[in-house]
Protein backbone atom coordinates (compact mmCIF):
# COMPACT_ATOMS: atom_id res chain seq x y z
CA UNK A 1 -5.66 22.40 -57.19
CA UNK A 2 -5.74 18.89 -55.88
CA UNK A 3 -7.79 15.81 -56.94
CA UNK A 4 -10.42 14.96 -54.02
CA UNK A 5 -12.33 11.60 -53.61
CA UNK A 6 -14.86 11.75 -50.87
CA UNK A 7 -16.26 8.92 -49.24
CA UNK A 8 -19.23 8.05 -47.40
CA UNK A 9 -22.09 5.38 -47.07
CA UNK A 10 -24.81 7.74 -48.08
CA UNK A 11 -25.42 10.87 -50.27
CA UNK A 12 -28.18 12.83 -51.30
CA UNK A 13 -31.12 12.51 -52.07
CA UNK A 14 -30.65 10.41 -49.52
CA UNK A 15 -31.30 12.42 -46.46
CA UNK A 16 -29.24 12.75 -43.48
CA UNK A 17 -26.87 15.32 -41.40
CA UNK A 18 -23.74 13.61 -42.66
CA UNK A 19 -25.09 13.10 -46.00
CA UNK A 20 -25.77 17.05 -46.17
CA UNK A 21 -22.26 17.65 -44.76
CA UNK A 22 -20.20 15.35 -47.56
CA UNK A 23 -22.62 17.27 -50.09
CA UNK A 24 -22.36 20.71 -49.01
CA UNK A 25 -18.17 20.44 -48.33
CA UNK A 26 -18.08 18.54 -51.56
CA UNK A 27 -19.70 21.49 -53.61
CA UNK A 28 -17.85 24.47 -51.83
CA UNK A 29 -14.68 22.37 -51.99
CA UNK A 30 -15.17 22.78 -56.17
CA UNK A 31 -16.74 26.40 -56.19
CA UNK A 32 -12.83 27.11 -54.65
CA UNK A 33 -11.12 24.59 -57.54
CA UNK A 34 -10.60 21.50 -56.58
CA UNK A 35 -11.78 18.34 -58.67
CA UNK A 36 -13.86 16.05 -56.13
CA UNK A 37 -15.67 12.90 -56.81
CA UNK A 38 -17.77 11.20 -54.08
CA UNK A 39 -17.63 7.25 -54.07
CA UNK A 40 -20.55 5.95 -51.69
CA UNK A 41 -23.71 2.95 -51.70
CA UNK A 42 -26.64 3.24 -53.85
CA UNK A 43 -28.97 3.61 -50.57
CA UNK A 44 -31.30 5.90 -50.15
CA UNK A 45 -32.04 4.62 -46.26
CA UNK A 46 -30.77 1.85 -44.11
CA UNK A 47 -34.02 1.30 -41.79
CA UNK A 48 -35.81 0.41 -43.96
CA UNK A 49 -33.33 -0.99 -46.30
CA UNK A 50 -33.63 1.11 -49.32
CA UNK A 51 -32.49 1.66 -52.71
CA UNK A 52 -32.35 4.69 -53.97
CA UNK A 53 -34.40 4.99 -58.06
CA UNK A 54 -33.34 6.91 -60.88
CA UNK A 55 -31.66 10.23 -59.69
CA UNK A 56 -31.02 13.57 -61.86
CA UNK A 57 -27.32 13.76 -63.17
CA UNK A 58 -25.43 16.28 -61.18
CA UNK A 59 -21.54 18.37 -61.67
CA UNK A 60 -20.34 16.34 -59.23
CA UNK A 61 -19.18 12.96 -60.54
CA UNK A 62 -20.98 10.56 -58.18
CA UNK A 63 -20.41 6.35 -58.14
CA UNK A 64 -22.39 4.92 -56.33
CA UNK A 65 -22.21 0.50 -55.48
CA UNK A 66 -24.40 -2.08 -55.32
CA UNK A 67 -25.06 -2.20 -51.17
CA UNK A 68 -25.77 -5.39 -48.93
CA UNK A 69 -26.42 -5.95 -45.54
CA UNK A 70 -26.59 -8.25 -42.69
CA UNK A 71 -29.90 -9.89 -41.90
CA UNK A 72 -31.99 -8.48 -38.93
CA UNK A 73 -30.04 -7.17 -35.76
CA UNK A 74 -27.13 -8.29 -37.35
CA UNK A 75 -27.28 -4.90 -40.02
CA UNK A 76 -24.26 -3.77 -41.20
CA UNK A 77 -24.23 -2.29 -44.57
CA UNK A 78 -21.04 -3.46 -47.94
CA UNK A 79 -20.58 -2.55 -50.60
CA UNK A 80 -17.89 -4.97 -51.90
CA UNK A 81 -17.06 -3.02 -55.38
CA UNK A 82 -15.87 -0.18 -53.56
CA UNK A 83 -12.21 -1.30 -53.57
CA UNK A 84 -12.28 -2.36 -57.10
CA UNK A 85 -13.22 1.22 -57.91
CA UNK A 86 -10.67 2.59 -56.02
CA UNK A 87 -7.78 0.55 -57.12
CA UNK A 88 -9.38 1.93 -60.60
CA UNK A 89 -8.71 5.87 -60.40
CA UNK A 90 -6.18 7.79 -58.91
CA UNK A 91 -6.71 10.85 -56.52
CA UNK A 92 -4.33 13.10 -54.70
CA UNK A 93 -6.41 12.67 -51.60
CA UNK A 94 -8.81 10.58 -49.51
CA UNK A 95 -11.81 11.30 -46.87
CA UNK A 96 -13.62 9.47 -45.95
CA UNK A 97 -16.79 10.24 -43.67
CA UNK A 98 -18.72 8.33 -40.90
CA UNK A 99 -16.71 5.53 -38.26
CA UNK A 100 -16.93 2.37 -38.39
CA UNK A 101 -18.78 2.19 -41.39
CA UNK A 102 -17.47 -0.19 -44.54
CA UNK A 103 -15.99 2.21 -46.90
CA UNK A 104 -14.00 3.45 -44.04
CA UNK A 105 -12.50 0.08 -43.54
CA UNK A 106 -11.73 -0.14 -47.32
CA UNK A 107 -10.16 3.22 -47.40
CA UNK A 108 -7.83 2.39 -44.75
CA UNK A 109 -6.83 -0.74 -46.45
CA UNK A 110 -6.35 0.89 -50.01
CA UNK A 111 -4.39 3.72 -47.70
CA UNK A 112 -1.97 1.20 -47.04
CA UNK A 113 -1.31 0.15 -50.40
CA UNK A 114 -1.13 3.42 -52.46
CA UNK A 115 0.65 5.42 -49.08
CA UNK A 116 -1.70 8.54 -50.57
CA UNK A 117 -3.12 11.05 -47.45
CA UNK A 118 -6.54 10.21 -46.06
CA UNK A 119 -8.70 12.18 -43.75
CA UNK A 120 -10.74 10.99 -41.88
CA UNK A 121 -14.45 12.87 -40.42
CA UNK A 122 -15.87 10.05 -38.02
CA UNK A 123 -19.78 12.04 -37.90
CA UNK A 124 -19.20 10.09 -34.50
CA UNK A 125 -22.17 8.32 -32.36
CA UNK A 126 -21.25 6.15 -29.58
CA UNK A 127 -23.28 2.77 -29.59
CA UNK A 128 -25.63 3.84 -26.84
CA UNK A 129 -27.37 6.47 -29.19
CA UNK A 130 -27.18 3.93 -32.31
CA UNK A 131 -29.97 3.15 -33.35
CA UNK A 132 -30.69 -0.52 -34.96
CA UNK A 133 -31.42 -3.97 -32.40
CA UNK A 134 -28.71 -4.87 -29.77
CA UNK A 135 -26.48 -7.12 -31.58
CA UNK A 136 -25.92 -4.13 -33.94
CA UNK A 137 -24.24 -2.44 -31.13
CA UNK A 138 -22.53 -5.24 -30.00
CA UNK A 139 -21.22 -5.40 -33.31
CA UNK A 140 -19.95 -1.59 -32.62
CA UNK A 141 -18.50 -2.70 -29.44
CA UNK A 142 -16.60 -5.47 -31.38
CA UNK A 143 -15.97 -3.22 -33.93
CA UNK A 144 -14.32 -0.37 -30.98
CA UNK A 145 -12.31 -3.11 -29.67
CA UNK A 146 -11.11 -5.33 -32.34
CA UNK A 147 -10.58 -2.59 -35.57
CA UNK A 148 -11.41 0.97 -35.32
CA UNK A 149 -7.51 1.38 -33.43
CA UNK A 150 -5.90 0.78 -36.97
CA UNK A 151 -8.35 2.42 -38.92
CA UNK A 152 -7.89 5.77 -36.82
CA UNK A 153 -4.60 5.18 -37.25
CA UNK A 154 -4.44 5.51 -40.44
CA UNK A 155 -5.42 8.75 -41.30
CA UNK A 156 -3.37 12.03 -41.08
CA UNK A 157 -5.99 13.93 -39.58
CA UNK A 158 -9.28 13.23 -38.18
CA UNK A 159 -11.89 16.02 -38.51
CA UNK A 160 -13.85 16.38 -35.61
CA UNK A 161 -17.21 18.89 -36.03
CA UNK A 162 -17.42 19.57 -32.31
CA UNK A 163 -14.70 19.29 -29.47
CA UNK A 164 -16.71 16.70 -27.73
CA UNK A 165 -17.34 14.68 -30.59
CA UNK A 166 -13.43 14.08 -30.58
CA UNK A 167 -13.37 13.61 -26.24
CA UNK A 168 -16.09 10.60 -26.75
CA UNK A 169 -14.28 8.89 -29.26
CA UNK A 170 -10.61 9.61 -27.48
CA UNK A 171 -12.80 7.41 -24.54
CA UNK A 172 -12.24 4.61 -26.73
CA UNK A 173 -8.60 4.90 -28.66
CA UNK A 174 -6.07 6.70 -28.44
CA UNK A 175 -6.34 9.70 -30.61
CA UNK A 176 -3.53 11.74 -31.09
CA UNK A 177 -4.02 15.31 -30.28
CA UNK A 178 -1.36 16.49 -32.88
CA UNK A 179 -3.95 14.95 -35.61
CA UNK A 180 -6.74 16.60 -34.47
CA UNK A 181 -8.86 19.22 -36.44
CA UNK A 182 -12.00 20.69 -35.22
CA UNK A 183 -13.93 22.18 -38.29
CA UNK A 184 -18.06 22.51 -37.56
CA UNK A 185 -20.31 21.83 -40.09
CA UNK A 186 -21.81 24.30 -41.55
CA UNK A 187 -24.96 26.00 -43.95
CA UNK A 188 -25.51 28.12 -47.35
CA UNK A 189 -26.83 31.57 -46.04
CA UNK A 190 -27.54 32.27 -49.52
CA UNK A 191 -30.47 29.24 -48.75
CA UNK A 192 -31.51 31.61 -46.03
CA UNK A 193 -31.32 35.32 -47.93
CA UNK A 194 -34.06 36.63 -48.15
CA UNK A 195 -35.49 35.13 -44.84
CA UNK A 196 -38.26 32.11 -45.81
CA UNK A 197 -41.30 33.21 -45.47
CA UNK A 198 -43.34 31.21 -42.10
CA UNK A 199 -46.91 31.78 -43.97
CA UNK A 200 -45.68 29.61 -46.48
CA UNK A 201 -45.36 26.53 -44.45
CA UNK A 202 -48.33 27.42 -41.96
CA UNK A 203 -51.03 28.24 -45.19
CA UNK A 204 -49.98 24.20 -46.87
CA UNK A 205 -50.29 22.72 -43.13
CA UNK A 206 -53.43 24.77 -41.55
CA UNK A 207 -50.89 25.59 -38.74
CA UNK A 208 -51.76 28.81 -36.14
CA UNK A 209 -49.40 29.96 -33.62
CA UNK A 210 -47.58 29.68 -31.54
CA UNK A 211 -45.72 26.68 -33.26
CA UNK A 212 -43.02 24.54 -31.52
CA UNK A 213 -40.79 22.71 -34.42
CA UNK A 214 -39.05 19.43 -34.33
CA UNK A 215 -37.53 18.42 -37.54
CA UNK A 216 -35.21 15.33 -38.71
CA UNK A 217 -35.79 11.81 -38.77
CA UNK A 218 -38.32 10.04 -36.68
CA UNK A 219 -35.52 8.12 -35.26
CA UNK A 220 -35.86 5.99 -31.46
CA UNK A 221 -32.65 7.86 -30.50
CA UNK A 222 -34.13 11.76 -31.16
CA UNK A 223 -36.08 11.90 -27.92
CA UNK A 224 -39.26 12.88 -29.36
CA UNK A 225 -41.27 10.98 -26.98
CA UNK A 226 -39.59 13.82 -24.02
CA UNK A 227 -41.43 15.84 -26.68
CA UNK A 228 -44.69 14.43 -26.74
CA UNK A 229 -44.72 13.93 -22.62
CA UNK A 230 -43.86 18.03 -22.21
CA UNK A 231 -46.47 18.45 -24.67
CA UNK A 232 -49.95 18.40 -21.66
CA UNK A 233 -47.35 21.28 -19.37
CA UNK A 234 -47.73 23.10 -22.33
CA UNK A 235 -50.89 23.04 -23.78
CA UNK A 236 -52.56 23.77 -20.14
CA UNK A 237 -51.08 27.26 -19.99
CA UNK A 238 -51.25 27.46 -23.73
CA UNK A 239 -53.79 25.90 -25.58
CA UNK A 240 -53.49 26.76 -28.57
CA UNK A 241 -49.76 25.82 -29.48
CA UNK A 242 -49.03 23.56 -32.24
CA UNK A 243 -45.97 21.31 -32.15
CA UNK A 244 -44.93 19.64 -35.50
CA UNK A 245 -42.68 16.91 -36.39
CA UNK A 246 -40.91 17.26 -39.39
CA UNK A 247 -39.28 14.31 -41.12
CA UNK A 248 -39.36 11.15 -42.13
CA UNK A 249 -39.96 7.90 -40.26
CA UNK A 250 -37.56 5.25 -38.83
CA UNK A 251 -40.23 3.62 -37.05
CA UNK A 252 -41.40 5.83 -34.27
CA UNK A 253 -44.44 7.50 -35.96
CA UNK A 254 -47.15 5.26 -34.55
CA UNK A 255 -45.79 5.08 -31.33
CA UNK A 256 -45.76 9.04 -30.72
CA UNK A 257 -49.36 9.02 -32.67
CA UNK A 258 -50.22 6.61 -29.79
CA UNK A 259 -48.61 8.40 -26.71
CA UNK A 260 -50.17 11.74 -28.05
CA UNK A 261 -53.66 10.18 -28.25
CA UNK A 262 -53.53 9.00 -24.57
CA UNK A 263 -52.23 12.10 -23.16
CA UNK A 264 -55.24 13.33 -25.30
CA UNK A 265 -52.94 15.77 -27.07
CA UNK A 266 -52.77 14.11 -30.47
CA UNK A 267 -55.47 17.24 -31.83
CA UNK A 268 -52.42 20.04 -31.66
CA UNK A 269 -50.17 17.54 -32.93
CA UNK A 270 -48.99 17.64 -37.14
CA UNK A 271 -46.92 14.87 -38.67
CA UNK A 272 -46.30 15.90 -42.02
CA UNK A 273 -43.68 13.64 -42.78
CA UNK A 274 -40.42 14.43 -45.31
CA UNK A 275 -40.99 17.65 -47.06
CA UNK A 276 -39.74 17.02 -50.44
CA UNK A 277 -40.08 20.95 -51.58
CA UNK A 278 -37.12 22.56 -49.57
CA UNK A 279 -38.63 26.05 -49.80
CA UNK A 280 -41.64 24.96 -47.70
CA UNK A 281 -39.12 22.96 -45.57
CA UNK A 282 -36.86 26.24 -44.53
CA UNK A 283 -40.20 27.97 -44.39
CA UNK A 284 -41.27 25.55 -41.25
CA UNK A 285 -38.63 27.01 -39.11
CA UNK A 286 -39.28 30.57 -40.12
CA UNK A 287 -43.02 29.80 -39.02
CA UNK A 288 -41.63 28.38 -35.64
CA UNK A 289 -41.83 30.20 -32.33
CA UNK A 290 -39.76 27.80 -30.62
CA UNK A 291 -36.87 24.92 -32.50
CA UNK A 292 -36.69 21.62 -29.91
CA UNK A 293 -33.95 19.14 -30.85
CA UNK A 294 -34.35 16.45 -27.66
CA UNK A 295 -32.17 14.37 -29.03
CA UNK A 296 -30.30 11.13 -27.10
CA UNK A 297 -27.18 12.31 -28.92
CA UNK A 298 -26.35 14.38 -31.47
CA UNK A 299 -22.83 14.68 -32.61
CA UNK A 300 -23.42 18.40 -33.95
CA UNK A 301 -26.72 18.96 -35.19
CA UNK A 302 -27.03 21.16 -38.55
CA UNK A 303 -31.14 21.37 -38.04
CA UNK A 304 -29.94 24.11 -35.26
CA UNK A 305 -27.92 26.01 -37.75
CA UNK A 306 -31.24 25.91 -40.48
CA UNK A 307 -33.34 27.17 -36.90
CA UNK A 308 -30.73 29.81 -36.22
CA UNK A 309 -30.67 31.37 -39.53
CA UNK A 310 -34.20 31.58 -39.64
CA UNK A 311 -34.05 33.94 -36.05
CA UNK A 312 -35.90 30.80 -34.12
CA UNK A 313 -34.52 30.11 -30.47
CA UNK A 314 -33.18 26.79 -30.23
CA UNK A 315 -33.61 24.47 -27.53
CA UNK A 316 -31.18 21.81 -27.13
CA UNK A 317 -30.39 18.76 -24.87
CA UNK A 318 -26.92 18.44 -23.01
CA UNK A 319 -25.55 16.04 -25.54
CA UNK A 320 -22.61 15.75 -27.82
CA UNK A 321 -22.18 18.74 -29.74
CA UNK A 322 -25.42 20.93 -29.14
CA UNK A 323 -23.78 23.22 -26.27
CA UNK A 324 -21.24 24.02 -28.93
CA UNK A 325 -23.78 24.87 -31.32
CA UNK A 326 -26.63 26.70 -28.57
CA UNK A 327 -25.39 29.45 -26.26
CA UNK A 328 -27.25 28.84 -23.39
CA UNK A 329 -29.59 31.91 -22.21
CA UNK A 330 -28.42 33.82 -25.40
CA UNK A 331 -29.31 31.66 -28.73
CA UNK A 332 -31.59 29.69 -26.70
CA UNK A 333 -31.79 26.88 -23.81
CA UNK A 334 -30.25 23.40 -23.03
CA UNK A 335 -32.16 20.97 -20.95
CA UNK A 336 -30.58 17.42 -19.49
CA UNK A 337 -31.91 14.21 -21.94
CA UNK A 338 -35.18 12.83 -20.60
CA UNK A 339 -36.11 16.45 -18.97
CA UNK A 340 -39.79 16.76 -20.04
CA UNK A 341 -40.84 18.93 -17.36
CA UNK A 342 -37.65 21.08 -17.63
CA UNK A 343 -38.21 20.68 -21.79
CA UNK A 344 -41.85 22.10 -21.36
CA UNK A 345 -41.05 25.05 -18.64
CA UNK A 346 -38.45 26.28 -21.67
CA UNK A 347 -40.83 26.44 -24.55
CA UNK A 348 -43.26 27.96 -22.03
CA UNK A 349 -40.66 30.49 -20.99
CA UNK A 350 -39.81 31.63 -25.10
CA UNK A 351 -43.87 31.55 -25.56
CA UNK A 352 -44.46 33.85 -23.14
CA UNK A 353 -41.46 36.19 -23.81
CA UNK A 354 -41.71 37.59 -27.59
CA UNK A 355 -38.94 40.26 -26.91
CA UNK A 356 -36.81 37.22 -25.89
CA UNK A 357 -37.01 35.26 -28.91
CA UNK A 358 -36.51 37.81 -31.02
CA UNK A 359 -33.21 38.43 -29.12
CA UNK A 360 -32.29 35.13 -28.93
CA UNK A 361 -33.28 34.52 -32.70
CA UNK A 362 -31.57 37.68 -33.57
CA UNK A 363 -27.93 36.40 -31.98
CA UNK A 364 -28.96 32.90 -33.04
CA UNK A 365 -28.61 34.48 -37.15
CA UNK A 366 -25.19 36.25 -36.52
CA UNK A 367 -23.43 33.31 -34.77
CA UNK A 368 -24.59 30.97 -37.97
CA UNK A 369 -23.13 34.11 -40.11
CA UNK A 370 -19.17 34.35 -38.17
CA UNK A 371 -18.70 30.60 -37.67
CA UNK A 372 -20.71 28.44 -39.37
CA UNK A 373 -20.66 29.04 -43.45
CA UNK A 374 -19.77 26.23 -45.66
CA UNK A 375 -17.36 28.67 -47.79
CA UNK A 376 -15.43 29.14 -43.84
CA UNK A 377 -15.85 25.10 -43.37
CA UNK A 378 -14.58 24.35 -46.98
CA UNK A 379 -11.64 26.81 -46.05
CA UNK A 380 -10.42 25.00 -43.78
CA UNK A 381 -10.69 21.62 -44.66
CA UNK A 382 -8.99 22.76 -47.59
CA UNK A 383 -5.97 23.97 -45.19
CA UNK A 384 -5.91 20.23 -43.88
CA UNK A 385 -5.69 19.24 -47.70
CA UNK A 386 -2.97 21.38 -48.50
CA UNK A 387 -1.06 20.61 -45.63
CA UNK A 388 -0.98 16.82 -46.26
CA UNK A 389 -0.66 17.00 -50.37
């Protein structure tokens, strides 16, 4: 069994869809007997910049670095004892997760002065859905021209979670398709057996039905203000609908608080924030009638798996990865970006339909079941290992 070092710039607590993915691969990768540590930054969030305290002592041997950043528009997070650490230790391997991020650079470098394999999973997000000022994504666009080329070209493989993740990068350099791996993320169904229960979340929130469930970071880039504008469609046929936000905020909080107010909506609207307790977090989307993800971009979206297992139709925009994740008319629905009249006549449509969401919810669970496991992603990824060790 091989020696694994994974690398990324955040990992949990710290929240995050590629901080879940590095944990959850990491821990299924040594459940089938590999040794993995996980080198990343001692942040707990980049917007605001912050540190993560004390954290519990885990298995998996984590290091985590001192992290700095740029001032102002200018972020862009280092953590310069990363390479002293890995000229340190030895491992068989290398992966190292999320493009055009530091540690990426320094694995690249070290890759070319140890000649061991290194993977790369890019967690990929073009700069127009970055989110950050505008000389951070002119430092991207610097960054695309000037450095990502040899870092790409680097690796042995590059793990892509969705076909189109790898199309929008190969828009940009030239990817090799003979390098190519497309491995989704994935989810525990174990989290998910038995099914959470939806009274749970509704009893500690005061939340009725029907409920319409948005949950990850309150981020400029996850469309939530489509959300708030389908909200008035919705409420006039339905009145009594609920739609909570779920997650914690990068900034957008007051200004959806403010939007809802003067569309005089803001009553069937709930906030709650970042659910700490992760039962009462699963049980939100069991409580759900309908799962809305109106994101700018999303390069997979695992918040659609979490819906899925929990038999709650998904609605998606047509962005990045989510047509790869929703079956349209069968798991759910996908609406164009900055559709809130189409976004509201969907919800409307599942509200009104309880057969259909049970069907859809129903399909929703076995898709997660066939291709979306961790123990299926770990599988594979370990293939990729074994073929380059």
């Amino acid at each position: 069994m091989a020696d694994i070092l994974q690398l990324c710039i955040r990992y949990p607590p710290a929240p995050g869809g590629a901080e879940t993915h590095v944990s959850s691969l990491t821990s299924s990768l040594v459940e089938l007997g590999h040794s993995v540590s996980v080198y990343t930054s001692d942040l707990y969030k980049e917007f605001p910049f912050t540190r993560l305290e004390e954290e519990e002592k885990k298995k998996i041997p984590v290091k985590r670095h001192r992290a700095y950043s740029l001032k102002g528009d200018l972020h862009y997070v280092f953590f310069p004892s990363l390479l002293r650490s890995l000229l340190s230790e030895d491992f068989d391997l290398y992966h190292a997760h999320s493009y055009g991020y530091f540690h990426m650079n320094v694995a690249s470098f070290y890759k070319n002065l140890k000649d061991k394999p290194l993977v790369i999973t890019p967690h990929f997000h073009p700069e127009w859905s970055m989110w950050g000022g505008k000389k951070r994504k002119k430092i991207r666009k610097l960054y695309d021209s000037c450095i990502a080329q040899s870092v790409m070209d680097s690796a042995e493989r590059i793990i892509g979670v969705t076909r189109n993740e790898i199309d929008l990068l190969s828009e940009r350099l030239d990817i090799p398709e003979e390098k190519v791996e497309i491995i989704p993320n994935g989810i525990d169904p174990e989290d998910f057996d038995p099914m959470p229960e939806g009274s749970t979340f509704k009893q500690r929130y005061d939340v009725e039905s029907p409920m319409v469930l948005y949950t990850g970071r309150l981020a400029s880039n996850k469309g939530l203000m489509d959300l708030v504008e389908a909200m008035p469609a919705v409420l006039k046929e339905d009145p009594d609908t609920t739609f909570v936000l779920v997650g914690e905020d990068e900034g957008m909080k007051e200004q959806i608080k403010k939007r809802a107010h003067e569309l005089d909506v803001e009553d069937s609207l709930i906030i709650t924030g970042y659910i700490e307790d992760y039962d009462v977090f699963k049980a939100a989307y069991a409580a759900a009638d309908v799962y809305v993800l109106p994101s700018e971009y999303e390069a997979f979206g695992i918040v659609l798996l979490e819906a899925m297992m929990c038999e709650t139709p998904c609605i998606g925009t047509d962005v990045g990865g989510v047509p790869e994740v929703i079956d349209e008319d069968e798991t759910g629905f996908i609406v164009e970006y900055g559709d809130p009249k189409k976004l509201s006549s969907n919800i409307l449509t599942l509200l009104r339909n309880p057969r259909m969401r049970k069907e859809m919810g129903e399909k929703g669970r076995k898709k997660v079941l066939e291709n979306f496991t961790w123990k299926k992603v770990a599988e594979e990824v370990e293939r990729v290992y074994e073929e380059l060790i």
